[in-house]
C-alpha atoms as a PDB file:
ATOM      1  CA  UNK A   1       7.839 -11.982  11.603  1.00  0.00           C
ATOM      2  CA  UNK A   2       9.074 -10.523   8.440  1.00  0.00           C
ATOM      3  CA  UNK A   3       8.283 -12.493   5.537  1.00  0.00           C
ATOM      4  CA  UNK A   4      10.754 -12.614   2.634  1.00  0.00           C
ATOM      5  CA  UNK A   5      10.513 -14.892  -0.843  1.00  0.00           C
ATOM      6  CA  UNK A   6      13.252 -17.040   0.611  1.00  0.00           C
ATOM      7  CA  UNK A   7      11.247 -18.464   3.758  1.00  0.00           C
ATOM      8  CA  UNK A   8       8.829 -20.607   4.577  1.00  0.00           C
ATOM      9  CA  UNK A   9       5.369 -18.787   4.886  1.00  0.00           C
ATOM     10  CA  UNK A  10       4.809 -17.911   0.758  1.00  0.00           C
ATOM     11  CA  UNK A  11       2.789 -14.989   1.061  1.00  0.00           C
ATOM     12  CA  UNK A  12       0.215 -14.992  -2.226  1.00  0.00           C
ATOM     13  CA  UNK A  13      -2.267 -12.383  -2.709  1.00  0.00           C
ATOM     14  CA  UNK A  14      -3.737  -8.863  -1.876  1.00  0.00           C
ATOM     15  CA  UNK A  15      -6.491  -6.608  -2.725  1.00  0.00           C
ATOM     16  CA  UNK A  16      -7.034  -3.456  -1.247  1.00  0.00           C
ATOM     17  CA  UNK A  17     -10.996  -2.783  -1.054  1.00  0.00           C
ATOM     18  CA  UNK A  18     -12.740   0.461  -1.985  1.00  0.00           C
ATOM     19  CA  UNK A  19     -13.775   1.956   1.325  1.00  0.00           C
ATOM     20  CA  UNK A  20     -17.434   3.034   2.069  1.00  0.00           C
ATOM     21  CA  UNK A  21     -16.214   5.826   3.385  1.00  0.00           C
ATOM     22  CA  UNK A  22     -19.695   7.715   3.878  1.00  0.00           C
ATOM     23  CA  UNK A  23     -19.190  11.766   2.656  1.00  0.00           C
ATOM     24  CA  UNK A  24     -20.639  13.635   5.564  1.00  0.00           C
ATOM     25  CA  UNK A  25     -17.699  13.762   8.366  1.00  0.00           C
ATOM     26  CA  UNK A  26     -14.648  15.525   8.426  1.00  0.00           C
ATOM     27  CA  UNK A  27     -11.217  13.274   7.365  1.00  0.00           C
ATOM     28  CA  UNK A  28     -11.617  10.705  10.383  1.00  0.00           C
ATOM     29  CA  UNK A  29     -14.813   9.035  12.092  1.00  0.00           C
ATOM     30  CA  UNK A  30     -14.601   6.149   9.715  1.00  0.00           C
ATOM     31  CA  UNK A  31     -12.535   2.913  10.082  1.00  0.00           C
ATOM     32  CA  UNK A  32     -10.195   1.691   7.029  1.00  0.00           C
ATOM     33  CA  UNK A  33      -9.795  -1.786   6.976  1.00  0.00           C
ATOM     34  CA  UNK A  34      -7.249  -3.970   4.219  1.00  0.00           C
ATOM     35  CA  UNK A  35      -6.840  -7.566   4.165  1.00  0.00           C
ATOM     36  CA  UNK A  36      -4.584 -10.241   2.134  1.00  0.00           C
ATOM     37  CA  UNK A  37      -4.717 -14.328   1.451  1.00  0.00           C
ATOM     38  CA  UNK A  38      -1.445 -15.454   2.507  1.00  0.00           C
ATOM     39  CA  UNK A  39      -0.193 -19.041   1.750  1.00  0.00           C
ATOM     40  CA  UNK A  40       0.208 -21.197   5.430  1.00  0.00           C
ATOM     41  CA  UNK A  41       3.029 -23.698   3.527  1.00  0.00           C
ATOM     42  CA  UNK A  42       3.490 -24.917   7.396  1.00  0.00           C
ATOM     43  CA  UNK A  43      -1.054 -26.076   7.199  1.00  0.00           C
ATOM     44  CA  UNK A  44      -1.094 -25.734   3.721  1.00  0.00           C
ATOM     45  CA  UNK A  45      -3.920 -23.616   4.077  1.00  0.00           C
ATOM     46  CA  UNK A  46      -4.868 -20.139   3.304  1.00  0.00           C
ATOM     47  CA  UNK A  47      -5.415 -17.547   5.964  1.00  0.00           C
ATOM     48  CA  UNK A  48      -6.189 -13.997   6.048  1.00  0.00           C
ATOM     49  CA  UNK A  49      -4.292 -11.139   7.486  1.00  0.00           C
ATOM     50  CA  UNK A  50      -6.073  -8.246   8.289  1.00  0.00           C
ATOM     51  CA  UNK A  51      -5.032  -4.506   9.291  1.00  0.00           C
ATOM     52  CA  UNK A  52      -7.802  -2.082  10.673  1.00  0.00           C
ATOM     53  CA  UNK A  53      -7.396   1.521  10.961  1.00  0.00           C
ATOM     54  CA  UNK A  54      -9.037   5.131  11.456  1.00  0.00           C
ATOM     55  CA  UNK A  55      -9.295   6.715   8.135  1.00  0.00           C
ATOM     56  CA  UNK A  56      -6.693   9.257   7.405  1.00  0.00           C
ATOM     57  CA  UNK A  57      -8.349  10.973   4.361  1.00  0.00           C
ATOM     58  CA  UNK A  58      -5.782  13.942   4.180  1.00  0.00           C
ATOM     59  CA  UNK A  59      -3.003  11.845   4.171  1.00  0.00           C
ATOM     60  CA  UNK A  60      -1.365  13.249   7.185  1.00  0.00           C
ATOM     61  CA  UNK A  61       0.499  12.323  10.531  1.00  0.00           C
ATOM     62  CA  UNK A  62      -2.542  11.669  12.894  1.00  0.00           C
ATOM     63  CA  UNK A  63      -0.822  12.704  15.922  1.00  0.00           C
ATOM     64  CA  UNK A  64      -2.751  13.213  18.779  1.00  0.00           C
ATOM     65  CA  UNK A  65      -5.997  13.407  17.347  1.00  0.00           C
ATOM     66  CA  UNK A  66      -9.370  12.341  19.231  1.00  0.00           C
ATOM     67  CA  UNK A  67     -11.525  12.787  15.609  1.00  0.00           C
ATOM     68  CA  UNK A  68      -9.439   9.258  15.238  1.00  0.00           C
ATOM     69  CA  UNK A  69      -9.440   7.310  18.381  1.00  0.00           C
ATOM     70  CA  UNK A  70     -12.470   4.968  19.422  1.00  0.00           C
ATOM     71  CA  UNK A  71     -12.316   2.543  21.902  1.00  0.00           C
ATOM     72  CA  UNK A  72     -14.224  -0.548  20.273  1.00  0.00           C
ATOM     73  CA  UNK A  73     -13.473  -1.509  16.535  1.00  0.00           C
ATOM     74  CA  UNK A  74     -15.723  -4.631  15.411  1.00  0.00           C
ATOM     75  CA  UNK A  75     -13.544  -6.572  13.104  1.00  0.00           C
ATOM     76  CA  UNK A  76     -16.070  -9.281  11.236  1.00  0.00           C
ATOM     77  CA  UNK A  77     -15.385 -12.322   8.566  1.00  0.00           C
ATOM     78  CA  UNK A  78     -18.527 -12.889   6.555  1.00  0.00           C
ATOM     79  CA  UNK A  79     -20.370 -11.722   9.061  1.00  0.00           C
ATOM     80  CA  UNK A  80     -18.762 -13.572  12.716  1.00  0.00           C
ATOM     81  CA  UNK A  81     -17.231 -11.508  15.401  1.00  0.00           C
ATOM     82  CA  UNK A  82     -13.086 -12.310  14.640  1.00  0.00           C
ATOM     83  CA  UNK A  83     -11.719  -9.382  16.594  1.00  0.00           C
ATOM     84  CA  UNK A  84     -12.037  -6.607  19.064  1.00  0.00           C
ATOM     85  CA  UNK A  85      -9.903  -3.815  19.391  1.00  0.00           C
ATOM     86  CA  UNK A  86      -9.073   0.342  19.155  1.00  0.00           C
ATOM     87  CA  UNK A  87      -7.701   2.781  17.512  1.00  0.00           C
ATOM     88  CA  UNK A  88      -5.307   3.960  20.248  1.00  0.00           C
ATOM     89  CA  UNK A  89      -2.519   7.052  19.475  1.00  0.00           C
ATOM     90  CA  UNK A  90       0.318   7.534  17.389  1.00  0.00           C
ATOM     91  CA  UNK A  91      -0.783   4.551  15.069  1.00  0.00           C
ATOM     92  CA  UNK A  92      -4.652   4.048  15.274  1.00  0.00           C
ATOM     93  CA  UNK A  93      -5.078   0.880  13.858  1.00  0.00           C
ATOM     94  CA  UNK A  94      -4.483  -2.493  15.208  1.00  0.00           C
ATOM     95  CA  UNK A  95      -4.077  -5.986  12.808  1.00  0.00           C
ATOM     96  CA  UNK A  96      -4.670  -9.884  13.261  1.00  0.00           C
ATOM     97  CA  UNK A  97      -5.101 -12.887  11.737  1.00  0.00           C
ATOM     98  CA  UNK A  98      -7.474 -15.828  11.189  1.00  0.00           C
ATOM     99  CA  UNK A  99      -7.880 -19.217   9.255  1.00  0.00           C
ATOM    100  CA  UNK A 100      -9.535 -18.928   5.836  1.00  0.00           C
ATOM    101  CA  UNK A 101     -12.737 -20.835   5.787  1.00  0.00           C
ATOM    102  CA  UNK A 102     -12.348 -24.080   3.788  1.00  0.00           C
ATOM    103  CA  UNK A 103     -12.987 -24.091   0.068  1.00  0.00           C
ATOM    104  CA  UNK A 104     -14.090 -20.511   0.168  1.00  0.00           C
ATOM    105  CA  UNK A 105     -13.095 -18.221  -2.863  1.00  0.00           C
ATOM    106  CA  UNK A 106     -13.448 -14.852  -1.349  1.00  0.00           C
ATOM    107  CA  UNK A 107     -14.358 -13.511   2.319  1.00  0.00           C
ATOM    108  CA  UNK A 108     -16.198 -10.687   3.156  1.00  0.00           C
ATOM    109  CA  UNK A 109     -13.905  -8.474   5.950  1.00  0.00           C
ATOM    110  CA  UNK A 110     -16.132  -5.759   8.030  1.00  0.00           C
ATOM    111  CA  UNK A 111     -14.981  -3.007  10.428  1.00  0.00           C
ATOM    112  CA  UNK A 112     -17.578  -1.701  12.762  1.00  0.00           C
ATOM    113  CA  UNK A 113     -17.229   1.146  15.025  1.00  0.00           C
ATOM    114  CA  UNK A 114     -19.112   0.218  17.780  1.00  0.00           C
ATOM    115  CA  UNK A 115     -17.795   3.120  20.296  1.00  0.00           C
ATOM    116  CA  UNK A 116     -18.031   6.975  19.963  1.00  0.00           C
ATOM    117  CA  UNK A 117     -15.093   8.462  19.043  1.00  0.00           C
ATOM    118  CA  UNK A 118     -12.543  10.528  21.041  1.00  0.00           C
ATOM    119  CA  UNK A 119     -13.760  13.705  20.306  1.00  0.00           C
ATOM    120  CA  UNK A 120     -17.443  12.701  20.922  1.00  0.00           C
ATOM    121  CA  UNK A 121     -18.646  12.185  17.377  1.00  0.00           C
ATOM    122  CA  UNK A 122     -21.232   9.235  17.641  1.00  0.00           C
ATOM    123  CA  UNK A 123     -20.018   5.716  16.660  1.00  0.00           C
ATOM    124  CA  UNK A 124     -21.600   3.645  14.090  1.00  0.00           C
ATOM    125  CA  UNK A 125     -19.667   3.586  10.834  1.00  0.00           C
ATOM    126  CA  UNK A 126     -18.646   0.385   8.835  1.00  0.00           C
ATOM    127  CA  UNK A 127     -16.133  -0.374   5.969  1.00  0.00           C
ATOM    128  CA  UNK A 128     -16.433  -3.908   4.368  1.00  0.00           C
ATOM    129  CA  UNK A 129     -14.353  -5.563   1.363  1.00  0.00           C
ATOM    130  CA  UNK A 130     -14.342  -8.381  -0.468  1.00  0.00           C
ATOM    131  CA  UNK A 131     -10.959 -10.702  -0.565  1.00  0.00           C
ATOM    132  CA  UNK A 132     -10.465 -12.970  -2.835  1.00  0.00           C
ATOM    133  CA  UNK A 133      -8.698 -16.354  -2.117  1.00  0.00           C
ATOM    134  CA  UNK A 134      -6.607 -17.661  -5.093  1.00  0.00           C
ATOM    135  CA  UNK A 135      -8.098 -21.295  -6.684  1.00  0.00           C
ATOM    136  CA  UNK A 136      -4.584 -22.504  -7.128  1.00  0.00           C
ATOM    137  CA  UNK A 137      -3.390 -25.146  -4.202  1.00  0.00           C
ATOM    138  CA  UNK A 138      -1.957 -22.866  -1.228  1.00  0.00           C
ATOM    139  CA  UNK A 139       1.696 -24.551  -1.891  1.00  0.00           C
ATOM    140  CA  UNK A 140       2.073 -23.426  -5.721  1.00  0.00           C
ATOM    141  CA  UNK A 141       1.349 -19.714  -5.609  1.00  0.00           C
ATOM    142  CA  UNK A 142       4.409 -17.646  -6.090  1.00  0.00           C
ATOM    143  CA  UNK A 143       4.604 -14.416  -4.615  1.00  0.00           C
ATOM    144  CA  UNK A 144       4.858 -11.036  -5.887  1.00  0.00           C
ATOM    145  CA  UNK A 145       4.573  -7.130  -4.986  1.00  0.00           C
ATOM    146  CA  UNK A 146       3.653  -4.060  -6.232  1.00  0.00           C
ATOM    147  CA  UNK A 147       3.623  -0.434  -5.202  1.00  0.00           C
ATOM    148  CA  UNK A 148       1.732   2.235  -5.141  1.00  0.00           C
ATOM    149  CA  UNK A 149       1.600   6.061  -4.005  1.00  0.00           C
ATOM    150  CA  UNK A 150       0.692   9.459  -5.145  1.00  0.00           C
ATOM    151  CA  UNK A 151      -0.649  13.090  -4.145  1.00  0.00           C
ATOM    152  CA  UNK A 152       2.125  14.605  -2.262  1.00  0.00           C
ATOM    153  CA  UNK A 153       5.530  16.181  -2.942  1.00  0.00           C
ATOM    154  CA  UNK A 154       9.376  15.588  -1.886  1.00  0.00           C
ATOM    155  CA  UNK A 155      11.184  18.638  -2.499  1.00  0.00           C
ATOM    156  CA  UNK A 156      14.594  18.866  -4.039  1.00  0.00           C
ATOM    157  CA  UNK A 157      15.982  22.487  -3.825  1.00  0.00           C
ATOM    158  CA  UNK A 158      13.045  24.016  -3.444  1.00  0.00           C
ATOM    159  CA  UNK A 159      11.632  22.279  -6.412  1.00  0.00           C
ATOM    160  CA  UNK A 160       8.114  20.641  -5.496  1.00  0.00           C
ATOM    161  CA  UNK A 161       8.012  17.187  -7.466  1.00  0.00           C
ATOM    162  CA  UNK A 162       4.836  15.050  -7.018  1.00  0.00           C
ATOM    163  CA  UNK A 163       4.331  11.628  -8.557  1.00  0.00           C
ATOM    164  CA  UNK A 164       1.733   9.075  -8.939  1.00  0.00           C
ATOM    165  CA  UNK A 165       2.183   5.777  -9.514  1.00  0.00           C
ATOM    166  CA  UNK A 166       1.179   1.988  -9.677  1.00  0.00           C
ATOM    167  CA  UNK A 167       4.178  -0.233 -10.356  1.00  0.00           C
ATOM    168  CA  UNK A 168       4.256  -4.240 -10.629  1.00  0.00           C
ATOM    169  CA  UNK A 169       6.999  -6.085  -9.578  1.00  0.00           C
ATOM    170  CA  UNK A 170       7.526  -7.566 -13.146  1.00  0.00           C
ATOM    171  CA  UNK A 171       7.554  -6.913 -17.068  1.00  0.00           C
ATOM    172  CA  UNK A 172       4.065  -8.087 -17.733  1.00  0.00           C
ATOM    173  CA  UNK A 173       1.603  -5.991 -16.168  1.00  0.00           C
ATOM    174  CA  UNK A 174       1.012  -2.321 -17.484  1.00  0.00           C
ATOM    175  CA  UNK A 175       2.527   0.660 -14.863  1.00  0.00           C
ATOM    176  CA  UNK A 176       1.983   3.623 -14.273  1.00  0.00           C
ATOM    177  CA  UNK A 177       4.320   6.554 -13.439  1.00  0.00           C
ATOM    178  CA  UNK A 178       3.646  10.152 -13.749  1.00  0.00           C
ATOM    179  CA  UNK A 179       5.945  12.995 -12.233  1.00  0.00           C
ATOM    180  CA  UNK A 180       5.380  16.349 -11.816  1.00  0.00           C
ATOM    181  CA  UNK A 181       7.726  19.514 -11.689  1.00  0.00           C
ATOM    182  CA  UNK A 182       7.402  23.525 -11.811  1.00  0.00           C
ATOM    183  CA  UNK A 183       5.117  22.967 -15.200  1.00  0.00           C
ATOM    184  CA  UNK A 184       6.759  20.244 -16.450  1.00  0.00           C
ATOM    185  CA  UNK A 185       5.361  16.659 -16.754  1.00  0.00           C
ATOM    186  CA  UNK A 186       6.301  13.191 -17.357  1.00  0.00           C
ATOM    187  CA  UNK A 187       4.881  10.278 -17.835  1.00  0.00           C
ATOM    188  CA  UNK A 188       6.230   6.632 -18.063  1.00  0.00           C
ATOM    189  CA  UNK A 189       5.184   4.621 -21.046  1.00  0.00           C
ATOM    190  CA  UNK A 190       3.181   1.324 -20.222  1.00  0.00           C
ATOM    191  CA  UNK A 191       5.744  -1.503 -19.577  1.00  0.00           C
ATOM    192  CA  UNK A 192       9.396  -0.824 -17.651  1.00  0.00           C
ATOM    193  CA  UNK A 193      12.413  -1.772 -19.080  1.00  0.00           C
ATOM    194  CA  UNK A 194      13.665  -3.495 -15.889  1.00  0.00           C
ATOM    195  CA  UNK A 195      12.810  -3.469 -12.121  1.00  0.00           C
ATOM    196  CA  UNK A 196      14.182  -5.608  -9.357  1.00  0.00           C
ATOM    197  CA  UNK A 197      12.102  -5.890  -5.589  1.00  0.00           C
ATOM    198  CA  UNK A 198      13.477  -6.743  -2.671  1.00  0.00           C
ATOM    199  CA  UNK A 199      12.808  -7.331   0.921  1.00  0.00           C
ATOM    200  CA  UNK A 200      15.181  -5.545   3.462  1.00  0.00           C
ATOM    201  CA  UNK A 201      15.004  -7.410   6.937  1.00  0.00           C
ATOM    202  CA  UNK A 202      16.085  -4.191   8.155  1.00  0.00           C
ATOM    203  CA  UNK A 203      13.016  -1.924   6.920  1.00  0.00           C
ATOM    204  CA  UNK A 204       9.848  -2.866   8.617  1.00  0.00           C
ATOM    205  CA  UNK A 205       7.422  -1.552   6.290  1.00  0.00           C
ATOM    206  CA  UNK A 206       3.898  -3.035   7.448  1.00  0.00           C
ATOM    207  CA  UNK A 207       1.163  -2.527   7.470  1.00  0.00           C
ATOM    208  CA  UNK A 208      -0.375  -3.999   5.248  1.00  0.00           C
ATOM    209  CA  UNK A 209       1.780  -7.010   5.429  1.00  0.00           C
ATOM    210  CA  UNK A 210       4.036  -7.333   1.627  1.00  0.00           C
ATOM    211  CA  UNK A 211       6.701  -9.384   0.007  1.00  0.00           C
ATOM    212  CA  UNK A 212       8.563  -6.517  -0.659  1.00  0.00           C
ATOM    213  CA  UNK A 213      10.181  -3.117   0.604  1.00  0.00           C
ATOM    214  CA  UNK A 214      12.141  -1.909  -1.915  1.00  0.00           C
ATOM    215  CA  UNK A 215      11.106  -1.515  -5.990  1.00  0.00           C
ATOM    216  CA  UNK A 216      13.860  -0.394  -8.564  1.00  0.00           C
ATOM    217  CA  UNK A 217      12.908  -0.023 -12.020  1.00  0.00           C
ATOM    218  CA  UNK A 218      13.486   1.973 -15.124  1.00  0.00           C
ATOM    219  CA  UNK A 219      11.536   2.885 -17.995  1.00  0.00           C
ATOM    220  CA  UNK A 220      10.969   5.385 -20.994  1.00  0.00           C
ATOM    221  CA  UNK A 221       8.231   7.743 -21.880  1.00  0.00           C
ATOM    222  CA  UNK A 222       7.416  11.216 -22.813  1.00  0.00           C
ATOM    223  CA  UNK A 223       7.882  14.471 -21.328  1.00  0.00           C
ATOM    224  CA  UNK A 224       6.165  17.470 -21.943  1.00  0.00           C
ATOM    225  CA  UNK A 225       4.598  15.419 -24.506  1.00  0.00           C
ATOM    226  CA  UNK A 226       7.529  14.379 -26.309  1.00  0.00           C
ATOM    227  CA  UNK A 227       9.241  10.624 -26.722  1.00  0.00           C
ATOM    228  CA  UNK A 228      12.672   9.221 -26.152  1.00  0.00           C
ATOM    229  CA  UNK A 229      13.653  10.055 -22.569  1.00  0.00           C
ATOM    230  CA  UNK A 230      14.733   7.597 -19.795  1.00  0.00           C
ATOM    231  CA  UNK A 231      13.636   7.269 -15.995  1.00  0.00           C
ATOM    232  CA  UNK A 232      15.223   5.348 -13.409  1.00  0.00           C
ATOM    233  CA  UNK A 233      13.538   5.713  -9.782  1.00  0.00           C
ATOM    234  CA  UNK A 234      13.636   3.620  -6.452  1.00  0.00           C
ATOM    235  CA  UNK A 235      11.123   3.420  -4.524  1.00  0.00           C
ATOM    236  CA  UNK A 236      11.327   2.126  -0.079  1.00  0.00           C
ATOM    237  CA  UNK A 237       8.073   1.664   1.870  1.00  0.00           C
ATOM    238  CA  UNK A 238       9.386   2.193   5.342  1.00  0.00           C
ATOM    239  CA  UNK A 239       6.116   1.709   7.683  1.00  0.00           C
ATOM    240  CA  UNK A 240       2.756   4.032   8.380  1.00  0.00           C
ATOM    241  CA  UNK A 241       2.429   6.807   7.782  1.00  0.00           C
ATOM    242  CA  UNK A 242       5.104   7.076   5.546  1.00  0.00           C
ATOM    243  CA  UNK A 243       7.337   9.808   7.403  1.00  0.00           C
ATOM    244  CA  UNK A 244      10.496   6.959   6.356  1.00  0.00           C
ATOM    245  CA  UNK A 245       9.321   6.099   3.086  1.00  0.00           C
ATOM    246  CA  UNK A 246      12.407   7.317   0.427  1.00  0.00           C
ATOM    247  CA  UNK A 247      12.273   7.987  -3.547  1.00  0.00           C
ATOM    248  CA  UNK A 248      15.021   8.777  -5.884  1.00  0.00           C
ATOM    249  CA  UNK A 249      14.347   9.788  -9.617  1.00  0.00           C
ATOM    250  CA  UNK A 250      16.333  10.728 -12.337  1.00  0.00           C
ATOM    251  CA  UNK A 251      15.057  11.660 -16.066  1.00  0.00           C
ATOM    252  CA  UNK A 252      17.366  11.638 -18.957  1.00  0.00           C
ATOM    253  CA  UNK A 253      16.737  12.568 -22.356  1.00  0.00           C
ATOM    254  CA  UNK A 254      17.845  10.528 -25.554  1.00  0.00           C
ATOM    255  CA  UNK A 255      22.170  12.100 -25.369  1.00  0.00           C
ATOM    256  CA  UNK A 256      21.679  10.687 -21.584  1.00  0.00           C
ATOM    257  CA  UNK A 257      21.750  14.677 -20.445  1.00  0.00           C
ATOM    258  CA  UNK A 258      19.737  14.847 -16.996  1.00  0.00           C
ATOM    259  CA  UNK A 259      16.156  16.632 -16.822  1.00  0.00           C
ATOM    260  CA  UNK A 260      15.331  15.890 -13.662  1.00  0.00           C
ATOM    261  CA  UNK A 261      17.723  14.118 -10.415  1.00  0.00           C
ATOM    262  CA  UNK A 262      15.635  13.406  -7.496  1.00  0.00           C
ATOM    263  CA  UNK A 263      18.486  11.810  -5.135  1.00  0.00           C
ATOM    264  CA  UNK A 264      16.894   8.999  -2.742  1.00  0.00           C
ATOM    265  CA  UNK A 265      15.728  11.063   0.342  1.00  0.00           C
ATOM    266  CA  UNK A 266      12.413  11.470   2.528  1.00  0.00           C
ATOM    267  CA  UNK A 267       9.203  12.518   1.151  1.00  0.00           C
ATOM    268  CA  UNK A 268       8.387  15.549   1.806  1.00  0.00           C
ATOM    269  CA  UNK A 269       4.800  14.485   2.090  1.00  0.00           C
ATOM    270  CA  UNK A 270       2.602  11.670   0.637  1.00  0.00           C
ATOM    271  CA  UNK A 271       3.219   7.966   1.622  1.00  0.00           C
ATOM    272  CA  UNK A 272       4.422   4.856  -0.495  1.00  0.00           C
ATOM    273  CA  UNK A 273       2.881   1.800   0.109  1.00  0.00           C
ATOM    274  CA  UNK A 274       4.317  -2.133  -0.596  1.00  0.00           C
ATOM    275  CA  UNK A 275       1.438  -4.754  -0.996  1.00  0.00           C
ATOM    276  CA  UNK A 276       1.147  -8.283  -2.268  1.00  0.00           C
ATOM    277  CA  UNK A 277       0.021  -8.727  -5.825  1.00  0.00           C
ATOM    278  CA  UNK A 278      -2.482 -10.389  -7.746  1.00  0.00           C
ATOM    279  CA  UNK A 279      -1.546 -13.830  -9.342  1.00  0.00           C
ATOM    280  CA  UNK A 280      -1.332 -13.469 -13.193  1.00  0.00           C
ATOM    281  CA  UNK A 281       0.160 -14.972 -16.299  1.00  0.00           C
END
């Protein structure tokens, strides 16, 4: 089901964990794992939602690819057996669900590979992280989004642009934006001037699950070091592994004369990603 702000589930709360990863395999032969407190307002409880997946540390289409297929993931909650399942072609990964303990402030979520993988690289690996479960009662948490993304190009004419970023759904939280063209650099001060998110029943962009689909904004900062210049940019998070996801940007100086017009389009590379945010004042 696609969850927007307007119905009845109230999704609350994400963090993304810091994989151990391990550093002596190639980019797969480790499993990813991601998991979010979401707001039951049918129980009034929390649970957490959970999506498990080969590691795709080059950032690339997986394909057909045995370094990334094993037949028997271990998916854990502090420990206890919750789930069972592989990472099968085009997607390797596979997701679930389960009822927060009661009272608990955090979970620990663990990914075993219990199998060899496809390409006969012994099994063995584990990711864990930590999520935390918000103290407020599950029915007064309001939701929010953020995105982030970075490391690869779109290309506009030939032009190779790459961007980083962390953006927050709001005016409160610090962003960051940083763009990158044929020598030239900007970078987006700390706070936007506006941004509006939305949720597009139309655009499936899980996984992870998010509020959101779609972040507009606009900002100032500095480019090649210097102040005064505008950017407006959109942002869509159209599913794993990102071959939909779409960015437009356009950077004006202070006379509103354009430095830079990325028209909304494909990446040429790279992936956005949607999540939920963190509560905060």
């Amino acid at each position: 089901m696609r969850m927007s702000f307007h119905q009845s589930r109230t999704p609350v709360f994400i963090l993304l964990g810091t994989f151990a990863l391990g550093c002596s395999s190639a980019w797969a032969h480790h499993p990813e794992i991601d998991g979010v407190a979401i707001c039951d307002d049918v129980s009034g409880n929390y649970r957490i939602d959970w999506v498990s997946e080969a590691w795709e540390g080059n950032g690339t289409d997986p394909g057909n690819d045995p370094s990334r297929q094993n037949d028997s993931i271990d998916i854990r909650m502090n420990g206890l057996l919750i789930a069972n399942g592989a990472y099968n072609a085009p997607g390797y990964m596979f997701s679930g669900m389960v009822d927060a303990p009661a009272d608990a402030t955090s979970v620990v979520l663990s990914a075993i590979a219990v199998a060899d993988w496809g390409n006969g690289r012994d099994g063995g690996q584990k990711t864990s992280i930590t999520v935390p479960i918000p103290w407020e009662p599950c029915d007064s948490v309001a939701a929010n989004g953020r995105f982030t993304g970075g490391g690869h190009q779109i290309r506009v004419d030939g032009v190779r642009v790459t961007r980083g970023l962390t953006l927050h759904c709001d005016l409160l939280l610090s962003n960051n934006l940083e763009v990158n063209w044929q020598g030239n650099k900007f970078h987006m001060t700390e706070h936007m001037t506006t941004v509006s998110c939305t949720d597009d029943p139309d655009i499936i962009q899980e996984p992870p699950p998010a509020p959101i689909d779609t972040l507009v904004g606009v900002g100032t900062g500095r480019y090649n070091g210097v102040d005064g210049y505008t950017i407006a940019f959109t942002l869509v998070d159209a599913g794993e592994p990102g071959r939909e996801d779409k960015m437009a940007i356009l950077i004006t100086d202070g006379g509103g004369n354009t430095v830079l017009d990325v028209p909304l389009q494909l990446l040429d590379g790279g992936n956005l990603q949607a999540h939920y945010d963190q509560p905060h004042k």
